[in-house]
N, C-alpha and C. Protein backbone atom coordinates (compact mmCIF):
# COMPACT_ATOMS: atom_id res chain seq x y z
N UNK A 1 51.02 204.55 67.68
CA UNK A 1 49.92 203.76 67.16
C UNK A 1 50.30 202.28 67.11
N UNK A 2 51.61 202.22 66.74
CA UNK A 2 51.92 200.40 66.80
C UNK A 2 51.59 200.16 68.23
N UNK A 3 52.26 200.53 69.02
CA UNK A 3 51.84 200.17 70.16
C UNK A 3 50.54 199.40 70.54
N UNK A 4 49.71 200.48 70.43
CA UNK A 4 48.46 200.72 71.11
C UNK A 4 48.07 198.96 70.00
N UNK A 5 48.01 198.84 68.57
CA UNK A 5 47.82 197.60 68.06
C UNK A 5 48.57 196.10 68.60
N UNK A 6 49.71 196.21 68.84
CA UNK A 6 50.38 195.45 69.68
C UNK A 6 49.36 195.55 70.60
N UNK A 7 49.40 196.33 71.54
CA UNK A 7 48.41 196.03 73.14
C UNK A 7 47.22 195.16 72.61
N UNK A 8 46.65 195.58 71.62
CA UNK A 8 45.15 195.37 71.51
C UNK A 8 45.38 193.49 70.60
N UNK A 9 46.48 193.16 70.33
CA UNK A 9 46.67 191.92 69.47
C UNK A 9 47.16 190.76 71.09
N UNK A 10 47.89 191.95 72.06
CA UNK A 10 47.91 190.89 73.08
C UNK A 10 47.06 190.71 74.12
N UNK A 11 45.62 191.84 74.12
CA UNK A 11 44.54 191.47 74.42
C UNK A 11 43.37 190.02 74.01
N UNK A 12 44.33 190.48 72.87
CA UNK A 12 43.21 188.91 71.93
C UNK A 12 44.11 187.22 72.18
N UNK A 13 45.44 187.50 72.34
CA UNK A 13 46.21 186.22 72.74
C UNK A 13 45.41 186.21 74.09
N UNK A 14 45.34 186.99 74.79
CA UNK A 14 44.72 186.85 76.86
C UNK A 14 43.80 186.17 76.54
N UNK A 15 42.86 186.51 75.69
CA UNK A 15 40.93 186.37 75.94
C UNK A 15 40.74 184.68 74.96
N UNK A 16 41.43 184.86 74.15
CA UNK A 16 42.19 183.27 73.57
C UNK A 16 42.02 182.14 74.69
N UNK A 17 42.82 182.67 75.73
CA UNK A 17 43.26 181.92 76.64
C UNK A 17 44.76 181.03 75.81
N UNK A 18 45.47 181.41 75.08
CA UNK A 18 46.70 180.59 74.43
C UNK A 18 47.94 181.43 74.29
N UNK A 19 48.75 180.18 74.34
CA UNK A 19 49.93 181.08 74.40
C UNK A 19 50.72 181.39 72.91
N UNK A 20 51.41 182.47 72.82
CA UNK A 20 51.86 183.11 72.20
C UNK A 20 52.29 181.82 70.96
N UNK A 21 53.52 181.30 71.04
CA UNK A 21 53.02 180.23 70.36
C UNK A 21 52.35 179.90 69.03
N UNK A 22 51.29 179.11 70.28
CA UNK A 22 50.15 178.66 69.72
C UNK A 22 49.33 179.64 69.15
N UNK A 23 49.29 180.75 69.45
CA UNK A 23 48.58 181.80 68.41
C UNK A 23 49.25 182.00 67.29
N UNK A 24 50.48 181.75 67.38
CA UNK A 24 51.27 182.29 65.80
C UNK A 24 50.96 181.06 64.71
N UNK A 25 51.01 179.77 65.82
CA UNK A 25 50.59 178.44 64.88
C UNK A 25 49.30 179.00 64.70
N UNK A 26 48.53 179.16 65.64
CA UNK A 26 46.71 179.08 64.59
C UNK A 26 46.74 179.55 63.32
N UNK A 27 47.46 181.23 63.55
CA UNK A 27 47.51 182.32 62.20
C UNK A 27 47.58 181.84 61.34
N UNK A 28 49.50 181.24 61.63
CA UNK A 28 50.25 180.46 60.42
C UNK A 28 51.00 181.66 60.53
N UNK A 29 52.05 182.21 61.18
CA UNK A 29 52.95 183.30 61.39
C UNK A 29 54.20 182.57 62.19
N UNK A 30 55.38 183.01 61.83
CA UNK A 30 56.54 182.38 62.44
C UNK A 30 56.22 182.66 63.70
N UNK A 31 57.07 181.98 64.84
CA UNK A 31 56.73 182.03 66.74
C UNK A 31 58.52 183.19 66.29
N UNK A 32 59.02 183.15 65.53
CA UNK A 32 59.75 184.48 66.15
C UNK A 32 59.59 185.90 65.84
N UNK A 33 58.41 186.35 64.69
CA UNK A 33 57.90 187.10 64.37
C UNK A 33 56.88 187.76 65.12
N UNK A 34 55.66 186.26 66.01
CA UNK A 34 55.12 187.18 66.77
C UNK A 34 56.25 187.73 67.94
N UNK A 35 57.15 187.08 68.17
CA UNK A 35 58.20 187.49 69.50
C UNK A 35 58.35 189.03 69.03
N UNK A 36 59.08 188.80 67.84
CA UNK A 36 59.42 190.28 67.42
C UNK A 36 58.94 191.59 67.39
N UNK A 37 57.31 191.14 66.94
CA UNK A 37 56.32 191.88 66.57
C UNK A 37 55.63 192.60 68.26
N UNK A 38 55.96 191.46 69.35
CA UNK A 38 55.54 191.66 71.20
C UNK A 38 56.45 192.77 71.74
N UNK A 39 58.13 192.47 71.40
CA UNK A 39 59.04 193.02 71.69
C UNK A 39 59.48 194.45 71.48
N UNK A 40 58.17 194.55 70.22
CA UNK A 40 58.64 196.04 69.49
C UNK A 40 59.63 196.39 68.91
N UNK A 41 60.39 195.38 68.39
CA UNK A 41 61.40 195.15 66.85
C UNK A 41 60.43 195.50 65.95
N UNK A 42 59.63 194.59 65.76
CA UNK A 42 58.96 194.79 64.07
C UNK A 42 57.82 195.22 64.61
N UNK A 43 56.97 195.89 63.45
CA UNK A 43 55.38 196.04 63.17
C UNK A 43 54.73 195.06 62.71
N UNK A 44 53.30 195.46 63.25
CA UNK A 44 52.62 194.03 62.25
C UNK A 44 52.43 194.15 61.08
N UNK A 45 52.55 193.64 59.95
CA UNK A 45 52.46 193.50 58.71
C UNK A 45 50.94 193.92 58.49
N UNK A 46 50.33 194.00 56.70
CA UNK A 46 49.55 193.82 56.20
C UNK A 46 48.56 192.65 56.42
N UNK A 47 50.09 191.49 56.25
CA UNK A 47 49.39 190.12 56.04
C UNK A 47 49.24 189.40 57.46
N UNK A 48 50.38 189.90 58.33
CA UNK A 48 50.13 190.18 59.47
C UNK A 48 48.80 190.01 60.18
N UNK A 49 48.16 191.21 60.21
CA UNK A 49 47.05 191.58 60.07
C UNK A 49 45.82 190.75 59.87
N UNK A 50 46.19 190.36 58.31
CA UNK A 50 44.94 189.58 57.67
C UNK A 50 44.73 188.01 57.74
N UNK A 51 46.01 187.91 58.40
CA UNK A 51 46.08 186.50 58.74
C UNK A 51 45.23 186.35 60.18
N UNK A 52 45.57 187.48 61.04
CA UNK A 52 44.81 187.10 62.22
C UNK A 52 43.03 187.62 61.76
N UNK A 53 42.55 188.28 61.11
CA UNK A 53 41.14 188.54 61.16
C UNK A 53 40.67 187.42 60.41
N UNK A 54 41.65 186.73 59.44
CA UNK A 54 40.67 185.43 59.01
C UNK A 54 40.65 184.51 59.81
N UNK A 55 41.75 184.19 60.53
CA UNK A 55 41.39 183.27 61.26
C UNK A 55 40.36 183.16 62.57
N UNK A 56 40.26 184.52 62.81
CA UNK A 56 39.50 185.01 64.16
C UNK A 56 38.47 186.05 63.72
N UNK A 57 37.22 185.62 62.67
CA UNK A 57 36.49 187.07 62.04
C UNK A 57 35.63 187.55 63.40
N UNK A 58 35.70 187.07 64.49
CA UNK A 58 35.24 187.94 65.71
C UNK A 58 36.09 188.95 66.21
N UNK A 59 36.89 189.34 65.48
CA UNK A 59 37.84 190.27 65.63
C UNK A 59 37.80 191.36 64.39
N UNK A 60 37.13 192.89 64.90
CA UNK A 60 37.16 193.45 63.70
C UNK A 60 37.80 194.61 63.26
N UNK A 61 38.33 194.48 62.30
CA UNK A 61 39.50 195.01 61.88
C UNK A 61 39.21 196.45 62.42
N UNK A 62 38.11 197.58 62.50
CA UNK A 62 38.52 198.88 62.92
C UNK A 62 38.50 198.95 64.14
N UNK A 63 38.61 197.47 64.74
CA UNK A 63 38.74 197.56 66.70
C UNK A 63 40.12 197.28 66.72
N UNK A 64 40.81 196.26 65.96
CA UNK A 64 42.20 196.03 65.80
C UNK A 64 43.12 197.09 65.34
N UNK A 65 43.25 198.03 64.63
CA UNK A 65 43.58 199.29 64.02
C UNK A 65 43.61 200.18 64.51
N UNK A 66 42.62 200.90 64.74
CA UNK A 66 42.19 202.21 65.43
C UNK A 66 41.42 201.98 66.82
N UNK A 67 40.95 200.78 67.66
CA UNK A 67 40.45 200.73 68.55
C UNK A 67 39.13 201.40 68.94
N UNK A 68 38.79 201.44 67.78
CA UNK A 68 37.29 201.54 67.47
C UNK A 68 36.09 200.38 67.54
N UNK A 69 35.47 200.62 68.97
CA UNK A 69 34.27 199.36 69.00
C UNK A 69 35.12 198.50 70.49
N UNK A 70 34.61 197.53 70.66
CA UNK A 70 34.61 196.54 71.75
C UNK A 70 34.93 195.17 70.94
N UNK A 71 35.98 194.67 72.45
CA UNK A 71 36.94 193.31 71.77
C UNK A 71 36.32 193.16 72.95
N UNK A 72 35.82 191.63 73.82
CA UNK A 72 35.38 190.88 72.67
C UNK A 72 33.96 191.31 72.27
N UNK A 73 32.72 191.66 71.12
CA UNK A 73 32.15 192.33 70.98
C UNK A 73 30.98 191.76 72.13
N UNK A 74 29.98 192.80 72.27
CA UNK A 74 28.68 192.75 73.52
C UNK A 74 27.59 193.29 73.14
N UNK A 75 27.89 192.54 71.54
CA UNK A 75 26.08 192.45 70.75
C UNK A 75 25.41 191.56 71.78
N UNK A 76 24.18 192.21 72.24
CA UNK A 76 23.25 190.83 72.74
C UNK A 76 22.06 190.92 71.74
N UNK A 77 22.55 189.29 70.66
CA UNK A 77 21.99 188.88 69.61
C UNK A 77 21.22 187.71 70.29
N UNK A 78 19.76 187.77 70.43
CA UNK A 78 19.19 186.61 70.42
C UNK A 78 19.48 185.73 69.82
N UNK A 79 19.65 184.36 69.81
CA UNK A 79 19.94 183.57 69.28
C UNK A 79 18.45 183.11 68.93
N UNK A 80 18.24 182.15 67.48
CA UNK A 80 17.01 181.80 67.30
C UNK A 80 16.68 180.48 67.92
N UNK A 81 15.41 180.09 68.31
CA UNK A 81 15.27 178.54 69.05
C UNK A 81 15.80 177.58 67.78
N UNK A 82 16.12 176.61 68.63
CA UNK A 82 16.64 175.56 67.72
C UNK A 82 15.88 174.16 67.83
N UNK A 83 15.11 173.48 66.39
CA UNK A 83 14.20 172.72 66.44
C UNK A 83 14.67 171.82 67.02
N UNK A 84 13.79 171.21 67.95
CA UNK A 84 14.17 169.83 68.71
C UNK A 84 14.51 168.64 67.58
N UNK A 85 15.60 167.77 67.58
CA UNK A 85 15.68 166.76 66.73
C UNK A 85 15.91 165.53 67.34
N UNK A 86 15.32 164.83 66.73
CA UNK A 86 14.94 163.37 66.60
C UNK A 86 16.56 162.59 67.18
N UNK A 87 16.24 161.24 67.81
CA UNK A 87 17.22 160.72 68.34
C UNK A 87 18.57 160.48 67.26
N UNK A 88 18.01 159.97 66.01
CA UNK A 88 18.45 159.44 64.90
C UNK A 88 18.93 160.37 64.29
N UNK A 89 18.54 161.48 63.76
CA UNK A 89 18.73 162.88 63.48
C UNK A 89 20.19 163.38 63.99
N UNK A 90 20.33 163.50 65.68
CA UNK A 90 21.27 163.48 66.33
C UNK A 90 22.46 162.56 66.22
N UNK A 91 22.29 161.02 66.17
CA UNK A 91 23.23 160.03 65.61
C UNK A 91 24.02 160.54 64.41
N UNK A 92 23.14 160.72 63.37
CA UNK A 92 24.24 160.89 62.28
C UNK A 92 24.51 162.60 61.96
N UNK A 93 24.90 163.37 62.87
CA UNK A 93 25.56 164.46 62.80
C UNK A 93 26.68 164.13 63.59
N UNK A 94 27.58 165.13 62.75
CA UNK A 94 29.16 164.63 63.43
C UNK A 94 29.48 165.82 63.40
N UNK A 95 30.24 166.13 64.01
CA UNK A 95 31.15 167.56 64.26
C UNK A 95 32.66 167.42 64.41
N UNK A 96 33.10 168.39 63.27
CA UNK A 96 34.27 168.05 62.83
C UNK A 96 34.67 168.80 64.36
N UNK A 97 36.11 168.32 64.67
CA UNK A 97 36.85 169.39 65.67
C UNK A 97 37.71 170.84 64.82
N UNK A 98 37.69 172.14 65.30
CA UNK A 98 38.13 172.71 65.19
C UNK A 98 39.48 173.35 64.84
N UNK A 99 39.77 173.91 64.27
CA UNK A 99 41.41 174.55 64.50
C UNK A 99 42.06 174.39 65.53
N UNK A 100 41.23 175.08 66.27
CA UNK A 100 41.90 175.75 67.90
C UNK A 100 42.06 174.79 68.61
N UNK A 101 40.42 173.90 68.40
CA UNK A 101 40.65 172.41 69.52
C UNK A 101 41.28 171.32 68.86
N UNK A 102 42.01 171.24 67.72
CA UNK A 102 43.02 170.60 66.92
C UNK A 102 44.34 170.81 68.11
N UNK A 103 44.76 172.27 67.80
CA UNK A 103 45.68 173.10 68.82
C UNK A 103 45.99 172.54 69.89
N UNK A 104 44.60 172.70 70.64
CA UNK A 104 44.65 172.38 72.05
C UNK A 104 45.33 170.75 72.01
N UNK A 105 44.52 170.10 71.83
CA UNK A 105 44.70 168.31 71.77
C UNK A 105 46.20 168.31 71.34
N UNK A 106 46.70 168.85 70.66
CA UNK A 106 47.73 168.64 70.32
C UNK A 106 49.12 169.31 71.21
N UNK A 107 48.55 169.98 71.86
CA UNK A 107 49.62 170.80 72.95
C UNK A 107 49.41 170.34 74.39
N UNK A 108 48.76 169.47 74.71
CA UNK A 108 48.34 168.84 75.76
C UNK A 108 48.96 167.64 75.53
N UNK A 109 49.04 167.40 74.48
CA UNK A 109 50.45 165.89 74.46
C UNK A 109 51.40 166.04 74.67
N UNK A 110 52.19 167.52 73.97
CA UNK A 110 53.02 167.64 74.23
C UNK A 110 54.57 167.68 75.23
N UNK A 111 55.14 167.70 75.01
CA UNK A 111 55.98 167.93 76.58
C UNK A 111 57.48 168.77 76.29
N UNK A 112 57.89 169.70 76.88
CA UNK A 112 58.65 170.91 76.47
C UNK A 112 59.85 170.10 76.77
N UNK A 113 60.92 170.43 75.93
CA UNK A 113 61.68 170.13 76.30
C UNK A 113 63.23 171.29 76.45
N UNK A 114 62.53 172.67 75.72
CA UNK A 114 63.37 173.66 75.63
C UNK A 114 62.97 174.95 76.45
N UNK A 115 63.21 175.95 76.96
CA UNK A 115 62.18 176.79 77.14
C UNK A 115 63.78 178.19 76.83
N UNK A 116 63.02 178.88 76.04
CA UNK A 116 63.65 180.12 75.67
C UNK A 116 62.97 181.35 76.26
N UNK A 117 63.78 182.79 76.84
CA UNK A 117 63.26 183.64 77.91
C UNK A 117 63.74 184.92 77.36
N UNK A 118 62.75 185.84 76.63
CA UNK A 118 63.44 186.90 75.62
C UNK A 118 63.12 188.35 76.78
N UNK A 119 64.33 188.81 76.99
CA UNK A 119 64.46 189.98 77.81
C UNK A 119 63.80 191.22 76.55
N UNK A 120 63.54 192.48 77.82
CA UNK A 120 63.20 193.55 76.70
C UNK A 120 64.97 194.06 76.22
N UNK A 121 65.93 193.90 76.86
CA UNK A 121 67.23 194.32 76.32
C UNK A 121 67.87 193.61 75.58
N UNK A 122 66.84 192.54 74.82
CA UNK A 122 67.43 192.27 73.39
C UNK A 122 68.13 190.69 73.97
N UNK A 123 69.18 190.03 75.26
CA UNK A 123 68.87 189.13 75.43
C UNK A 123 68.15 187.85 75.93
N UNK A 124 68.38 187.13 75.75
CA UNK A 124 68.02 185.81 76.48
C UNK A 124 68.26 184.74 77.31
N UNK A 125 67.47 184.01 77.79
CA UNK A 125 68.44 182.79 78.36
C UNK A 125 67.75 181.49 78.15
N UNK A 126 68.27 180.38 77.76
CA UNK A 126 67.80 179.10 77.57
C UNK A 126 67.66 177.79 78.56
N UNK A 127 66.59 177.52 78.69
CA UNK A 127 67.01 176.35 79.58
C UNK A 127 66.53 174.94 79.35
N UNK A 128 67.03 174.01 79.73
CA UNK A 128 66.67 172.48 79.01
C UNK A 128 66.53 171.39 80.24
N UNK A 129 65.19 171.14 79.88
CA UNK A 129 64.30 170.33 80.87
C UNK A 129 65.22 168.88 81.04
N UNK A 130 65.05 168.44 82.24
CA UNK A 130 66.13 167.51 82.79
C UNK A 130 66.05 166.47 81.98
N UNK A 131 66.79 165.53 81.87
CA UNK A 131 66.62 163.97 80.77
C UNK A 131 67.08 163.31 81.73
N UNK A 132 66.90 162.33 81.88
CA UNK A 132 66.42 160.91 83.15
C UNK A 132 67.93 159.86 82.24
C-alpha cells in the first residue's frame, strides 16, 4: 500500500509539472524527506499527508490513500458566466501572485550550482557546476 501512495504522490509531482524539490518547498517538507519518502526508506507521514492536501485541496485525500476516484479530477462543472466589467472596475483589481508562481519566479533565477544523484542502492554521486 505505501507503494501504490508513493506512485500516486509522484503522479501529482508529474501533473505539477515541478520538480521534486520544489514540491517539498511548496508543502514545507524537508527536500531529503521527500528523497526518502521516493526511495522507499520512509513512509509518508500523517502530516506528511496533510501538508500536501492543504496545500493542493484538488487533491483528495481518498484518491491519495486508497486510490479511490480520479487525479486530476474530470468533474465537467460549468463554470458560471462572468459579468462583463467596466474598464475602471478592471484597473483597480490586482491579483496577488500565487505560491506556486512565487516558486516558479523564483527558480527561474536561480542557477544550480550543486547537483546531487541518489541511486536506488543507497549511494550517490555529486557534482559541481564549473566556476569561471
Amino acid at each position: 500500500m505505501n507503494k501504490e501512495i508513493v506512485s500516486r504522490i509522484e503522479m501529482v509531482i508529474e501533473h505539477l509539472e515541478l520538480s521534486v524539490s520544489a514540491f517539498a518547498d511548496e508543502i514545507g517538507v524537508q527536500r531529503s524527506s521527500m528523497s526518502h519518502l521516493l526511495n522507499g526508506r520512509n513512509k509518508p507521514s500523517l502530516d506528511f499527508i496533510m501538508k500536501l492536501v492543504d496545500t493542493y485541496p484538488e487533491i483528495k485525500l481518498d484518491w491519495l490513500l486508497k486510490g479511490k476516484g480520479n487525479f486530476p479530477e474530470t468533474d465537467n462543472i460549468e463554470e458560471e458566466p462572468v459579468a462583463k466589467k467596466t474598464n475602471l472596475e478592471i484597473e483597480n483589481f490586482k491579483i496577488e501572485p500565487t505560491k506556486r508562481e512565487s516558486v516558479i519566479a523564483q527558480k527561474q533565477s536561480k542557477e544550480p550550482y550543486k547537483i546531487v544523484m541518489f541511486y536506488s542502492d543507497g549511494t550517490f554521486d555529486t557534482f559541481n557546476t564549473k566556476k569561471d
